[in-house]
N, C-alpha and C. Protein backbone atom coordinates (compact mmCIF):
# COMPACT_ATOMS: atom_id res chain seq x y z
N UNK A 1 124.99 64.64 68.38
CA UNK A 1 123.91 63.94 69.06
C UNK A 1 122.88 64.92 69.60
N UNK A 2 123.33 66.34 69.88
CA UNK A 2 122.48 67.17 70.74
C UNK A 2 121.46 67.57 69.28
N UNK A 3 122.07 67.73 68.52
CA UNK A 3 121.34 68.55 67.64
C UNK A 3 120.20 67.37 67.17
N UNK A 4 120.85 66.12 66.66
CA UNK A 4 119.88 65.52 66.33
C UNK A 4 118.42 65.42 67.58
N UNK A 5 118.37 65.33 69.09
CA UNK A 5 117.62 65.57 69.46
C UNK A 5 117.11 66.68 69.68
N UNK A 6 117.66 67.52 69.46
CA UNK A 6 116.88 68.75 68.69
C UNK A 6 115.98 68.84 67.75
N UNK A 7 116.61 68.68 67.20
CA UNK A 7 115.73 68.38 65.72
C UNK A 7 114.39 67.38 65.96
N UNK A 8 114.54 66.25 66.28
CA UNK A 8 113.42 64.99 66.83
C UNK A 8 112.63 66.36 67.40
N UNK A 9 113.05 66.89 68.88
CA UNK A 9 111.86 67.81 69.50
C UNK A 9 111.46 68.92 68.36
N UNK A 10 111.47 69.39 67.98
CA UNK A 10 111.35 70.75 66.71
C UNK A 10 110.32 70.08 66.07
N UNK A 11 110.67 68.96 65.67
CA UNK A 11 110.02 67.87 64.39
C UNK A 11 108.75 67.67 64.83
N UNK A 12 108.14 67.33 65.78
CA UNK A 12 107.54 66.61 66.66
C UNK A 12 106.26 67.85 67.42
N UNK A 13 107.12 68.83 67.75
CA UNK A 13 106.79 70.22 68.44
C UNK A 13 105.76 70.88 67.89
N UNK A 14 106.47 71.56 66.50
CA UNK A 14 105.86 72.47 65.71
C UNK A 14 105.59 71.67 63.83
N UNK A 15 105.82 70.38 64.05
CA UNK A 15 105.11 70.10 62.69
C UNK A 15 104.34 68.85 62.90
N UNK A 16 103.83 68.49 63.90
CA UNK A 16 102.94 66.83 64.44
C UNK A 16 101.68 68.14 63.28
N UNK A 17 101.01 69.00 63.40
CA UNK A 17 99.88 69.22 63.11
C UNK A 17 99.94 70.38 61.98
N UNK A 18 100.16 69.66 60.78
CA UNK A 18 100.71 71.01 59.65
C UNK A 18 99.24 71.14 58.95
N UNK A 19 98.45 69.56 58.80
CA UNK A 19 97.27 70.14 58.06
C UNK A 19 96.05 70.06 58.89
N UNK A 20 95.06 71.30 58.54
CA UNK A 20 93.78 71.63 59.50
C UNK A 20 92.85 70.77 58.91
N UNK A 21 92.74 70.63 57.43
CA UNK A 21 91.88 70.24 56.58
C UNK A 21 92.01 70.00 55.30
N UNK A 22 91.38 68.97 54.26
CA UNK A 22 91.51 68.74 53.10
C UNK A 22 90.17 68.95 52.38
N UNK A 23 90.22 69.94 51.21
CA UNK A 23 88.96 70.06 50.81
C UNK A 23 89.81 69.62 49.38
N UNK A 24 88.31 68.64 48.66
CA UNK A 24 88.85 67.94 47.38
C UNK A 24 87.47 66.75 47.29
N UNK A 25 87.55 66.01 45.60
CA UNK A 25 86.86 65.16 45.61
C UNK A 25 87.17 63.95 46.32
N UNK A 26 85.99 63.38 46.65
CA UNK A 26 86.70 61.65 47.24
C UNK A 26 86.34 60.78 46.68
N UNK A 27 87.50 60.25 46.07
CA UNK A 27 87.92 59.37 44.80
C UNK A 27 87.27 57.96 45.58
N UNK A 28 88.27 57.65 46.76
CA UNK A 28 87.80 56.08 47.12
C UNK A 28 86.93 56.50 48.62
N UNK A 29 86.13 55.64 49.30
CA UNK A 29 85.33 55.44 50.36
C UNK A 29 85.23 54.32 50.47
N UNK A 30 85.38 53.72 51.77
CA UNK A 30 84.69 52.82 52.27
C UNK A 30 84.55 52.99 53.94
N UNK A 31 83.72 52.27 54.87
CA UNK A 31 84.01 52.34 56.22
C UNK A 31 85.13 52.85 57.10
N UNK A 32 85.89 52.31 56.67
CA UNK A 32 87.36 52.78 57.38
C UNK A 32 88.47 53.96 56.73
N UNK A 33 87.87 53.80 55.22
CA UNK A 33 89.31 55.10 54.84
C UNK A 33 88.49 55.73 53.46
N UNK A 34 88.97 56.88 53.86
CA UNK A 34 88.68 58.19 52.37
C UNK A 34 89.70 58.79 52.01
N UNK A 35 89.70 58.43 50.67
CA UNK A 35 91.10 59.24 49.54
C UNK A 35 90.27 60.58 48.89
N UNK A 36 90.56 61.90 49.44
CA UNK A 36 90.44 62.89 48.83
C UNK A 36 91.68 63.44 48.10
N UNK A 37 91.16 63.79 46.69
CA UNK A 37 92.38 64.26 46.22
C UNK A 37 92.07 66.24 46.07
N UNK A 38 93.21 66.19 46.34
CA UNK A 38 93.49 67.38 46.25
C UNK A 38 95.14 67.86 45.78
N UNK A 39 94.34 68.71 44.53
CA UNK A 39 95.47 69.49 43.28
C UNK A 39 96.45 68.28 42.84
N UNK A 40 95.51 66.93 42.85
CA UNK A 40 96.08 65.74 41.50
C UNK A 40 96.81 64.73 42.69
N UNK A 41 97.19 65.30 43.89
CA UNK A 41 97.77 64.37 45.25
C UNK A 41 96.09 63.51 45.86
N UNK A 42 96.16 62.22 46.17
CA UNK A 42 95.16 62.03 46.95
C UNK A 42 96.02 61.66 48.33
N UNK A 43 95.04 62.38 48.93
CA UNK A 43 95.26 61.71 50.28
C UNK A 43 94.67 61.01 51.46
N UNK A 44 95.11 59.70 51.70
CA UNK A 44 94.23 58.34 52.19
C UNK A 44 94.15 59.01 54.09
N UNK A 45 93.11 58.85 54.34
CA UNK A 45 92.64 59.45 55.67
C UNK A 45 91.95 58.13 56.32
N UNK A 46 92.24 57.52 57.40
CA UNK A 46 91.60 56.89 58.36
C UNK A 46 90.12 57.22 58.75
N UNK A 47 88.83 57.07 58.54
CA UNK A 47 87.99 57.72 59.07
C UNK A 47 87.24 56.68 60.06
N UNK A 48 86.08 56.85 60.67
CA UNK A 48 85.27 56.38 61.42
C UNK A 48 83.89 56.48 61.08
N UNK A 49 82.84 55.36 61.54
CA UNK A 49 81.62 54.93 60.39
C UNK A 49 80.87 56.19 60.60
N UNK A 50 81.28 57.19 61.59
CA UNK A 50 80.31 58.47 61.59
C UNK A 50 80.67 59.18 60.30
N UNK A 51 81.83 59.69 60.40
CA UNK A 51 82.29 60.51 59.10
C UNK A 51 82.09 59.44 57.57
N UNK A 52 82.07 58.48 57.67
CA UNK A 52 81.57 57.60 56.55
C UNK A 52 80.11 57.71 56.25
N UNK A 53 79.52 57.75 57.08
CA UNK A 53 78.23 58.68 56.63
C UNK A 53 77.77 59.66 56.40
N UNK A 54 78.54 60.47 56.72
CA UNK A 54 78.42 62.06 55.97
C UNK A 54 79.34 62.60 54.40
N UNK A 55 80.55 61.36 53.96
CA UNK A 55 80.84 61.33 52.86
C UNK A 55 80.49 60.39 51.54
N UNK A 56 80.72 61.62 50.83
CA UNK A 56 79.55 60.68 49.50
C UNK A 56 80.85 60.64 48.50
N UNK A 57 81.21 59.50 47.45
CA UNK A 57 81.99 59.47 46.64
C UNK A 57 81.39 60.06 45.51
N UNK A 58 82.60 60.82 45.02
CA UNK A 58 82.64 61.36 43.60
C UNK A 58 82.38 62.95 43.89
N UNK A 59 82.14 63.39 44.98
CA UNK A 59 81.38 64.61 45.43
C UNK A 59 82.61 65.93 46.33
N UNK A 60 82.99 66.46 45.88
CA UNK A 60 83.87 67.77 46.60
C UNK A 60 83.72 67.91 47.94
N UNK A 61 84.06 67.69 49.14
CA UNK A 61 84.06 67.59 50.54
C UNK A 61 85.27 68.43 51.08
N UNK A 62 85.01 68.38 52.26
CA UNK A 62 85.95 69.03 53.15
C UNK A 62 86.70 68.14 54.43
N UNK A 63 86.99 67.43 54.62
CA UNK A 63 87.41 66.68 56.32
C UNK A 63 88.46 67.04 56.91
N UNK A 64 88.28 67.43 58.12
CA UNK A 64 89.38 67.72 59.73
C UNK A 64 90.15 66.87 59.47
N UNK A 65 91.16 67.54 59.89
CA UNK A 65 92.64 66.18 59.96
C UNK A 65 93.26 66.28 61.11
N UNK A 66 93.56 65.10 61.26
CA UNK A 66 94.35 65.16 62.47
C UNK A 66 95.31 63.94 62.42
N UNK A 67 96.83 64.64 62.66
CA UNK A 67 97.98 63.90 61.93
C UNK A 67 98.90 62.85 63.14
N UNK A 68 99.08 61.78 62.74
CA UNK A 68 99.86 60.59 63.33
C UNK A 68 101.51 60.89 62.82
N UNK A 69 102.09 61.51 63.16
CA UNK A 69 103.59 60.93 62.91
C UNK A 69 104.74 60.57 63.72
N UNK A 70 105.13 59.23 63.01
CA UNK A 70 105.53 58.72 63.47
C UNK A 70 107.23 58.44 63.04
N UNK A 71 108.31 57.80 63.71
CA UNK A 71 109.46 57.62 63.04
C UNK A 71 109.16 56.90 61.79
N UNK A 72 108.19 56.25 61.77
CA UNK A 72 108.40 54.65 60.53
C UNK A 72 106.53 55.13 59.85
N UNK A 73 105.89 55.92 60.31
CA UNK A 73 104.83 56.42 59.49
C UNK A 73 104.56 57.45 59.48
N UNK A 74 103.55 58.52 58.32
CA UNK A 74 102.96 59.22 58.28
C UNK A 74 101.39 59.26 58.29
N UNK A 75 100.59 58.90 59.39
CA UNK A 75 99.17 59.00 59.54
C UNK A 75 98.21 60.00 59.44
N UNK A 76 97.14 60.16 58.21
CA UNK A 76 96.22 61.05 58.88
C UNK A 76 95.05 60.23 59.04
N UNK A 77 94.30 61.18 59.85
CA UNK A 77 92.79 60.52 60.15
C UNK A 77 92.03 61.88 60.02
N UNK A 78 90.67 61.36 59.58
CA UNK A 78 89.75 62.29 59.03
C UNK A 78 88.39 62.51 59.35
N UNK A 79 87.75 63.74 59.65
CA UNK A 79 86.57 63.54 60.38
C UNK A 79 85.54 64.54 59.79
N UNK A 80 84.64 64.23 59.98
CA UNK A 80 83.85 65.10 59.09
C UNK A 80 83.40 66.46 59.65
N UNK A 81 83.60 66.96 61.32
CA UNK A 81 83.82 67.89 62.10
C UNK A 81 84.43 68.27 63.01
N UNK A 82 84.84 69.13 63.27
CA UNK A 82 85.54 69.90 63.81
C UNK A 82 85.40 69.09 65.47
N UNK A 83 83.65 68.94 65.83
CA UNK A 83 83.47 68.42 67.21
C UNK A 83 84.10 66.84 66.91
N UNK A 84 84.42 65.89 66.14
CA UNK A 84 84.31 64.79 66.01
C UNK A 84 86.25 64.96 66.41
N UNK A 85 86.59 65.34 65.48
CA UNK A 85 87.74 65.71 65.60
C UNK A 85 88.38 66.28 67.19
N UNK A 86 88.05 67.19 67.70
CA UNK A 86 88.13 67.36 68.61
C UNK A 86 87.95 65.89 70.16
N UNK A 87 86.66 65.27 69.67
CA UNK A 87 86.40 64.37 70.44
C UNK A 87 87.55 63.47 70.33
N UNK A 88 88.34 63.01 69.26
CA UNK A 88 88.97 61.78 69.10
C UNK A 88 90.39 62.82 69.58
N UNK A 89 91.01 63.11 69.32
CA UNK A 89 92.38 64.13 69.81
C UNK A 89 92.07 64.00 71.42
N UNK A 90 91.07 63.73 72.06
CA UNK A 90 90.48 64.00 73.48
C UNK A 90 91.13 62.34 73.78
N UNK A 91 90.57 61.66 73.34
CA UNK A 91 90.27 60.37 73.53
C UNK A 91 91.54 59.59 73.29
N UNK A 92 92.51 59.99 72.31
CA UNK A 92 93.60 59.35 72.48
C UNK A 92 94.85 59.62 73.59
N UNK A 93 94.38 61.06 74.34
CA UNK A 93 95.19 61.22 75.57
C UNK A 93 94.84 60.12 76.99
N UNK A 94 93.55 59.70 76.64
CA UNK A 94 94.08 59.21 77.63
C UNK A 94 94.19 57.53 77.88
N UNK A 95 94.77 57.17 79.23
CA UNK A 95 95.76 55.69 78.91
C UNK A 95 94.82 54.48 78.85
N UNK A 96 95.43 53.92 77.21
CA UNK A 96 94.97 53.13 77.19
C UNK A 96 93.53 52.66 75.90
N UNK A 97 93.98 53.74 75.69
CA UNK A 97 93.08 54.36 73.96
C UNK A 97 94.08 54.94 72.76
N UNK A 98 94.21 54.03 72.22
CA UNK A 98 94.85 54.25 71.15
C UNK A 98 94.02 54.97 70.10
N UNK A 99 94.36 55.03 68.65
CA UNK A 99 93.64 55.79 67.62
C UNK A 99 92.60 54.92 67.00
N UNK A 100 93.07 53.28 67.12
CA UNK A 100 91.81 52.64 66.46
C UNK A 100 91.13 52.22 67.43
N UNK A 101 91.18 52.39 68.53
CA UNK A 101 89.80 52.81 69.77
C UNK A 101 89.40 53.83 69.44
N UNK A 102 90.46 54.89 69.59
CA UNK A 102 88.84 55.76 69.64
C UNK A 102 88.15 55.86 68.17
N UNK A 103 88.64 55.65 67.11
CA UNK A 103 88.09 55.20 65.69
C UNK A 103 86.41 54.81 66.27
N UNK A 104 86.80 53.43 66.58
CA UNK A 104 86.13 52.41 66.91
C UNK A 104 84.78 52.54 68.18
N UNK A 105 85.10 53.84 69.27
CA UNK A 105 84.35 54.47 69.72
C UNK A 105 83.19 55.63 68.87
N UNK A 106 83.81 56.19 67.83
CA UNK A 106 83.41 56.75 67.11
C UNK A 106 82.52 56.02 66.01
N UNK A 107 83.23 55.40 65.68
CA UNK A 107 82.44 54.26 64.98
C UNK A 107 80.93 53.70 65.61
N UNK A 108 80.86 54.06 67.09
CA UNK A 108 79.69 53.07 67.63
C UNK A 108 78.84 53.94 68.18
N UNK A 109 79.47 55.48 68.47
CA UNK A 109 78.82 56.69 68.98
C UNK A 109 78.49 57.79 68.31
N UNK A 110 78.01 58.58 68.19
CA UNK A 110 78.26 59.78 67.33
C UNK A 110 78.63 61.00 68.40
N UNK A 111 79.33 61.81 68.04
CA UNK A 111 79.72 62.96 68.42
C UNK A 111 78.93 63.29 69.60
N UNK A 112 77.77 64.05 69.65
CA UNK A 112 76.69 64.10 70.56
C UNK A 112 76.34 62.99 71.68
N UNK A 113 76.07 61.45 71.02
CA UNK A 113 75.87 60.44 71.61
C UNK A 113 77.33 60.54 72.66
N UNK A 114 78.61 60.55 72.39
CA UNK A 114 79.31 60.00 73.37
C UNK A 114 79.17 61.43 74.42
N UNK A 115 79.50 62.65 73.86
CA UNK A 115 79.29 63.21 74.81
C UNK A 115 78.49 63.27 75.95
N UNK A 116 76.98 63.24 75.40
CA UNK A 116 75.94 62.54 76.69
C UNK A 116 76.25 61.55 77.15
N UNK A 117 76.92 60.39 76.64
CA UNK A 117 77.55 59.13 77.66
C UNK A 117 78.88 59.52 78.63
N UNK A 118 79.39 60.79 78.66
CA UNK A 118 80.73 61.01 79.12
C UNK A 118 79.82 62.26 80.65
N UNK A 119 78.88 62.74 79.99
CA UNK A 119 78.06 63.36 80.87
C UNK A 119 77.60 63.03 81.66
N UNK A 120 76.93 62.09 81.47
CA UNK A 120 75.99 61.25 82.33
C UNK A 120 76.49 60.15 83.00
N UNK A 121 77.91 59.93 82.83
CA UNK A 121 78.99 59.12 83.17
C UNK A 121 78.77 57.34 83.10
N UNK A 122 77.96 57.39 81.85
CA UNK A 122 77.63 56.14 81.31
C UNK A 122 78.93 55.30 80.88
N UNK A 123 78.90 54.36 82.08
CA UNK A 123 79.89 53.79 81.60
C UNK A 123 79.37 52.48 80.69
N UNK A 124 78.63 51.91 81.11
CA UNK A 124 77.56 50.82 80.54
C UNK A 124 77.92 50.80 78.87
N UNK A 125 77.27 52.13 78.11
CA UNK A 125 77.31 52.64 76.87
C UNK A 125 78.48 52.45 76.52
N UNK A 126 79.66 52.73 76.73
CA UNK A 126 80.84 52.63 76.75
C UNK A 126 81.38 51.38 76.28
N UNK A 127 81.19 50.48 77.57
CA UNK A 127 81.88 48.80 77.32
C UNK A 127 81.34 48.08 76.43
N UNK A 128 79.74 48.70 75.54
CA UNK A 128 79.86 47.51 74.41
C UNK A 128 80.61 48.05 73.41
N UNK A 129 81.53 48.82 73.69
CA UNK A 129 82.33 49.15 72.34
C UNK A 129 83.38 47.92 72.36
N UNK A 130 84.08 47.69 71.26
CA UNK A 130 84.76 46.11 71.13
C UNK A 130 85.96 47.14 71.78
N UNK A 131 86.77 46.64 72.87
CA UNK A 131 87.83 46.59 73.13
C UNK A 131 87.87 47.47 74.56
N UNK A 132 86.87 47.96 74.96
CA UNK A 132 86.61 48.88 76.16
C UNK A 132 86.01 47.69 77.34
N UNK A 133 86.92 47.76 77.89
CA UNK A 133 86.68 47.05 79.50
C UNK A 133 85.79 48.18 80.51
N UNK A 134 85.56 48.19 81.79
CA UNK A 134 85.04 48.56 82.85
C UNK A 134 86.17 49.91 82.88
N UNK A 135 87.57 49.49 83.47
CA UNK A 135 88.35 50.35 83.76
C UNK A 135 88.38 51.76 82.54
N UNK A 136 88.83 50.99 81.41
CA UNK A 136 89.09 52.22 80.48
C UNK A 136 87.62 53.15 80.32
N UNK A 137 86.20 52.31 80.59
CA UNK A 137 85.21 53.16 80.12
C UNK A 137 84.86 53.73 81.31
N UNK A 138 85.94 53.83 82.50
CA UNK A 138 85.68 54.82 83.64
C UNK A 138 86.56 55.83 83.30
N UNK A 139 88.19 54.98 83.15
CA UNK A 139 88.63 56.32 82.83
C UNK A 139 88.63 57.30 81.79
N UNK A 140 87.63 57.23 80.93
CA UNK A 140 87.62 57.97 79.69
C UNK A 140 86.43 58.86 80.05
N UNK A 141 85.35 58.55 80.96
CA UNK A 141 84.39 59.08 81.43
C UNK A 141 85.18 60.28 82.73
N UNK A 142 86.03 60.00 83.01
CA UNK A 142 86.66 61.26 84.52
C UNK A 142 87.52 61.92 83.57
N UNK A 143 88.24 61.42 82.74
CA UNK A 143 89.35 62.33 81.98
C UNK A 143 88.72 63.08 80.67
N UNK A 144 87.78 63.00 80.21
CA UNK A 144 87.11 63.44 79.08
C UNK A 144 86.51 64.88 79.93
N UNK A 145 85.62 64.26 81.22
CA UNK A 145 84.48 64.95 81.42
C UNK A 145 84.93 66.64 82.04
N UNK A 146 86.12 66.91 82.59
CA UNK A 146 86.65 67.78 82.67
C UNK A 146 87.29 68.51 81.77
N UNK A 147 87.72 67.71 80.95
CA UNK A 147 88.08 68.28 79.77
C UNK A 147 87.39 68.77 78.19
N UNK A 148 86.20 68.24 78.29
CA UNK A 148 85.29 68.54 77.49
C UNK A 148 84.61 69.79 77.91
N UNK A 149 84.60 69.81 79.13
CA UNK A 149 84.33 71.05 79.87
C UNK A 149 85.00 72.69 80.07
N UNK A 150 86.31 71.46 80.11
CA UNK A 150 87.27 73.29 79.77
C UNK A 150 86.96 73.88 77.72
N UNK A 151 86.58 72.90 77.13
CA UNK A 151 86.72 72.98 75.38
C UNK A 151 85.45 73.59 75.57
N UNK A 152 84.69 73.26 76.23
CA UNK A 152 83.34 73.50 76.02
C UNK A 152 82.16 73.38 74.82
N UNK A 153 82.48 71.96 74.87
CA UNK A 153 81.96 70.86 74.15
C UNK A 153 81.21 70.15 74.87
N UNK A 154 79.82 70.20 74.25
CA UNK A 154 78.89 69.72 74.77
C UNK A 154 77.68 69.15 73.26
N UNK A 155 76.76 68.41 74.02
CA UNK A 155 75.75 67.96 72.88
C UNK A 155 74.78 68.64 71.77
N UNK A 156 74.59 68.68 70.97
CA UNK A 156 74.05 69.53 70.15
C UNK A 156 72.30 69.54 70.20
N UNK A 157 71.73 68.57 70.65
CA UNK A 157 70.70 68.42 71.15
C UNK A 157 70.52 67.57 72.09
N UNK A 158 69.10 67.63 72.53
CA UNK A 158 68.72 66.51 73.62
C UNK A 158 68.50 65.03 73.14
N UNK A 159 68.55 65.57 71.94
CA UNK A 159 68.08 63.63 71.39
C UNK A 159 69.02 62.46 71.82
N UNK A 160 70.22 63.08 72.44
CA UNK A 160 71.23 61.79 72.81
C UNK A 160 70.81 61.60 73.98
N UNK A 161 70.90 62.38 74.89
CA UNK A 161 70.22 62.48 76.68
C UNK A 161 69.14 60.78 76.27
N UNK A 162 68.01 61.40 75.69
CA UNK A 162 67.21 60.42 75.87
C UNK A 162 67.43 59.08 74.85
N UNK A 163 68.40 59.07 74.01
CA UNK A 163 68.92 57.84 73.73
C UNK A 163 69.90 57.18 74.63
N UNK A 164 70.40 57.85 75.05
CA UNK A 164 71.48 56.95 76.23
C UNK A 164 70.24 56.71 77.52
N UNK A 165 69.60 57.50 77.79
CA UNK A 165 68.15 57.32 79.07
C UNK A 165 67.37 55.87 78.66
N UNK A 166 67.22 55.42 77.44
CA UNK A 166 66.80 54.50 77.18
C UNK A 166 67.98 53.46 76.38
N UNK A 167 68.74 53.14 77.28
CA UNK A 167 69.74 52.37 76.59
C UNK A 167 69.79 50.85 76.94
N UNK A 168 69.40 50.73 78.32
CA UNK A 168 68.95 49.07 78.49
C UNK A 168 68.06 48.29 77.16
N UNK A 169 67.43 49.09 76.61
CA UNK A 169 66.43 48.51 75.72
C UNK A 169 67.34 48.46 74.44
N UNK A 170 68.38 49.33 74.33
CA UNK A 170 69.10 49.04 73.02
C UNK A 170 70.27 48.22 73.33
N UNK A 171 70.87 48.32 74.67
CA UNK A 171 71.87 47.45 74.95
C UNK A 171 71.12 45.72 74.85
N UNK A 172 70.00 45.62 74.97
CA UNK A 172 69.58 44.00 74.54
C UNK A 172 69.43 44.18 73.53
N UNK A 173 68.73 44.87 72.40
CA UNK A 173 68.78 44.58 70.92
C UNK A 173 70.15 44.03 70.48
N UNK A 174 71.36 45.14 70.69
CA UNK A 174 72.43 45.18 70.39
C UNK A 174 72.86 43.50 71.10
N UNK A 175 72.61 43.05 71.33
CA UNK A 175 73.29 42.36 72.64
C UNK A 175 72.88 40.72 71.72
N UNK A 176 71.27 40.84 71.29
CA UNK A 176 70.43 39.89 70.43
C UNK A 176 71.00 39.75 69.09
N UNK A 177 71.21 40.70 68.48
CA UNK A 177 71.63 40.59 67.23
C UNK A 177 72.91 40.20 67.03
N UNK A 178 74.25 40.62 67.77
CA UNK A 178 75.76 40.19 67.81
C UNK A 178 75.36 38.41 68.19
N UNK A 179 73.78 37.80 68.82
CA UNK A 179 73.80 36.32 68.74
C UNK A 179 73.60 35.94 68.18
N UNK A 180 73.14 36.52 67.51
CA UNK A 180 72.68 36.17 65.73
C UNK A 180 73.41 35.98 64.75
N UNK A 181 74.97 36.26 64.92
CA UNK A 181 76.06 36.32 64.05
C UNK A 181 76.01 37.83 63.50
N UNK A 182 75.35 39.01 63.56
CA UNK A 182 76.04 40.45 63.21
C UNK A 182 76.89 40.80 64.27
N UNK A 183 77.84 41.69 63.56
CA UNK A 183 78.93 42.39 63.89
C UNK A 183 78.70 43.66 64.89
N UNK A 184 79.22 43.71 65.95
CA UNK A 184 78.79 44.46 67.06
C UNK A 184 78.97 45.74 66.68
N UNK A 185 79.58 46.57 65.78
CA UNK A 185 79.80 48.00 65.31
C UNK A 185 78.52 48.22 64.28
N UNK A 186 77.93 47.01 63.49
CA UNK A 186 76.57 46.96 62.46
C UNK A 186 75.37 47.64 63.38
N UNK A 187 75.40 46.58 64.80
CA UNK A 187 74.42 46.08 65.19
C UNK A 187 73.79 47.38 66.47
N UNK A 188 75.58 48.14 66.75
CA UNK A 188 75.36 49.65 67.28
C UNK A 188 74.65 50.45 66.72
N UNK A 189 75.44 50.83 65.29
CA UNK A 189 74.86 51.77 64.62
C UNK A 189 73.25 51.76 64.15
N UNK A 190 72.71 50.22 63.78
CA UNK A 190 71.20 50.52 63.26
C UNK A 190 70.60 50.55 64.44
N UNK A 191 70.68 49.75 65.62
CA UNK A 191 70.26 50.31 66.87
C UNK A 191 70.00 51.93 67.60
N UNK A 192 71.50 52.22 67.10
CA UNK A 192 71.16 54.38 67.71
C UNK A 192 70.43 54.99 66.63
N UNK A 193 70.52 54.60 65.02
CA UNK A 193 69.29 54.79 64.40
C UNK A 193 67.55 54.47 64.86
N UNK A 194 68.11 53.63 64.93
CA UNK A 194 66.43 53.45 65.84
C UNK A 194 65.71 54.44 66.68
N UNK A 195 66.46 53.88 67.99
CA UNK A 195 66.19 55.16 69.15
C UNK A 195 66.50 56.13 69.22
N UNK A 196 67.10 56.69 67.58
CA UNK A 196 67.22 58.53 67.63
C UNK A 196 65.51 58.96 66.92
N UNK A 197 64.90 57.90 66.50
CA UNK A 197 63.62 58.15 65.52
C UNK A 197 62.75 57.94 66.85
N UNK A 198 63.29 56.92 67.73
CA UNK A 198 61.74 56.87 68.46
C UNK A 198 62.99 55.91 70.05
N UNK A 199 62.62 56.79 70.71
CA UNK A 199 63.76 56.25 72.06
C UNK A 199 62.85 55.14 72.76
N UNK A 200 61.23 55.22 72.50
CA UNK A 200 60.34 54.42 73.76
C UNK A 200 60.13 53.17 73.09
N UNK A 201 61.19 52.90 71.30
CA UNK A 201 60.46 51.08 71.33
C UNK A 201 61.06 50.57 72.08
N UNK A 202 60.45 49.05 72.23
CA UNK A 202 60.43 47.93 73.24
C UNK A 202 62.09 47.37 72.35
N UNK A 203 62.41 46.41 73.38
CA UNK A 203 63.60 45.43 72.89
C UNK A 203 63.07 44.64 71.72
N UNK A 204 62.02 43.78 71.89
CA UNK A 204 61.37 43.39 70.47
C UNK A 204 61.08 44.05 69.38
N UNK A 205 60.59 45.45 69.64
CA UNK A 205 60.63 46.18 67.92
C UNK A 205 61.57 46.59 67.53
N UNK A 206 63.14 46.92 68.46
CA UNK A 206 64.48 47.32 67.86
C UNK A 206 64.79 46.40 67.15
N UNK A 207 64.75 44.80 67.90
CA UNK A 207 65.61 43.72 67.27
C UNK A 207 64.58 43.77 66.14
N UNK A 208 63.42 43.54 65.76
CA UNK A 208 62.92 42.88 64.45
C UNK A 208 63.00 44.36 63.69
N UNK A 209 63.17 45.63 63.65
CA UNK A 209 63.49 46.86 62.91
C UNK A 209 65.24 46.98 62.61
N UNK A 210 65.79 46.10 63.49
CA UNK A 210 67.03 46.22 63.10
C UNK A 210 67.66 45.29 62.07
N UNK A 211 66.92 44.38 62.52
CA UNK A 211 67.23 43.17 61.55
C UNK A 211 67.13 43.37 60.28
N UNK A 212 65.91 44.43 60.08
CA UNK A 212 65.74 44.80 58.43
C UNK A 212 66.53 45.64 58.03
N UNK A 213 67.87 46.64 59.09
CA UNK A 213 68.22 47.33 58.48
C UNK A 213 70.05 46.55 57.92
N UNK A 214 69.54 45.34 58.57
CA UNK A 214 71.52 44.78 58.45
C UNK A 214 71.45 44.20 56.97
């Protein structure tokens, strides 16, 4: 009995994180998962709609891994950087964020973007993510923000500062269009497109510019 929990800790210890990265073509894509194969193995990776936009099918890539194992599975998830990666490994420590939250955070933020929302201790930005209440988008804002700090991870430009600075105006676009019947992760993403091109339109030119992009 001792050994077998031995073994469990050993298992767990020194092999939760055996691969850094997969470089290979990617056979399948869609929103949620990329099969890169590599040396004739593919391997199916969890991703998030950020890293879904930086991979192109049929094309030789590289993606961060970061491994789920479990007694009854073997998970990876895949990111298209090192900071993205880093961000989500952040995000599943703490309580109450699982992996398809922070997916799903990722999915609605980009790398940069959440960081300036964890900075600026936007919690607002936070709760229209589907599944983030008040509480969790406080505590992900106190437990991140020290800890992003010791990594020393921070935003890559200012363009998020002033997209989250002007976020009332995208939180009603976003807010208009999910009444419209789009999907609140659609209706994020062409929205932070927007106000990364131009942060000062009005709520009326996001919603009728967004509309053209769904």
């Amino acid at each position: 009995m001792l050994s077998l929990h031995l073994n469990k800790w050993f298992f767990k210890k020194y092999l939760q994180q055996m691969i850094e990265y997969l470089k290979g073509e990617i056979t399948e894509l869609d929103p949620t998962m990329a099969v890169i194969e590599c040396h004739g193995v593919g391997y199916a990776c969890a991703i998030s709609v950020y890293t879904y936009d930086h991979l192109k099918k049929g094309q030789v890539q590289k993606i961060y891994v970061s491994e789920s194992i479990r007694e009854d599975a073997h998970l990876l998830y895949g990111f298209s950087s090192k900071q993205e990666r880093e961000l989500y490994e952040l995000l599943i420590t703490v309580s109450g964020v699982g992996p398809n939250t922070a997916r799903c955070i990722l999915s609605s933020l980009s790398p940069d973007e959440l960081v300036a929302v964890v900075s600026s201790g936007n919690d607002r930005q936070l709760k229209n993510v589907k599944g983030i209440g008040t509480k969790t988008a406080q505590r992900i804002i106190v437990d991140l923000r020290d800890k992003m700090g010791k990594l020393g991870i921070s935003a890559a430009t200012k363009d998020s500062s002033v997209l989250i600075a002007s976020n009332e105006n995208g939180d009603e676009a976003i807010q208009a269009l999910m009444a419209l019947g789009y999907q609140q992760a659609n209706a994020q993403k062409a929205i932070s497109k927007l106000l990364a091109k131009d942060p000062t339109m009005s709520v009326q030119a996001l919603i009728k510019a967004g509309l053209h992009m769904m």
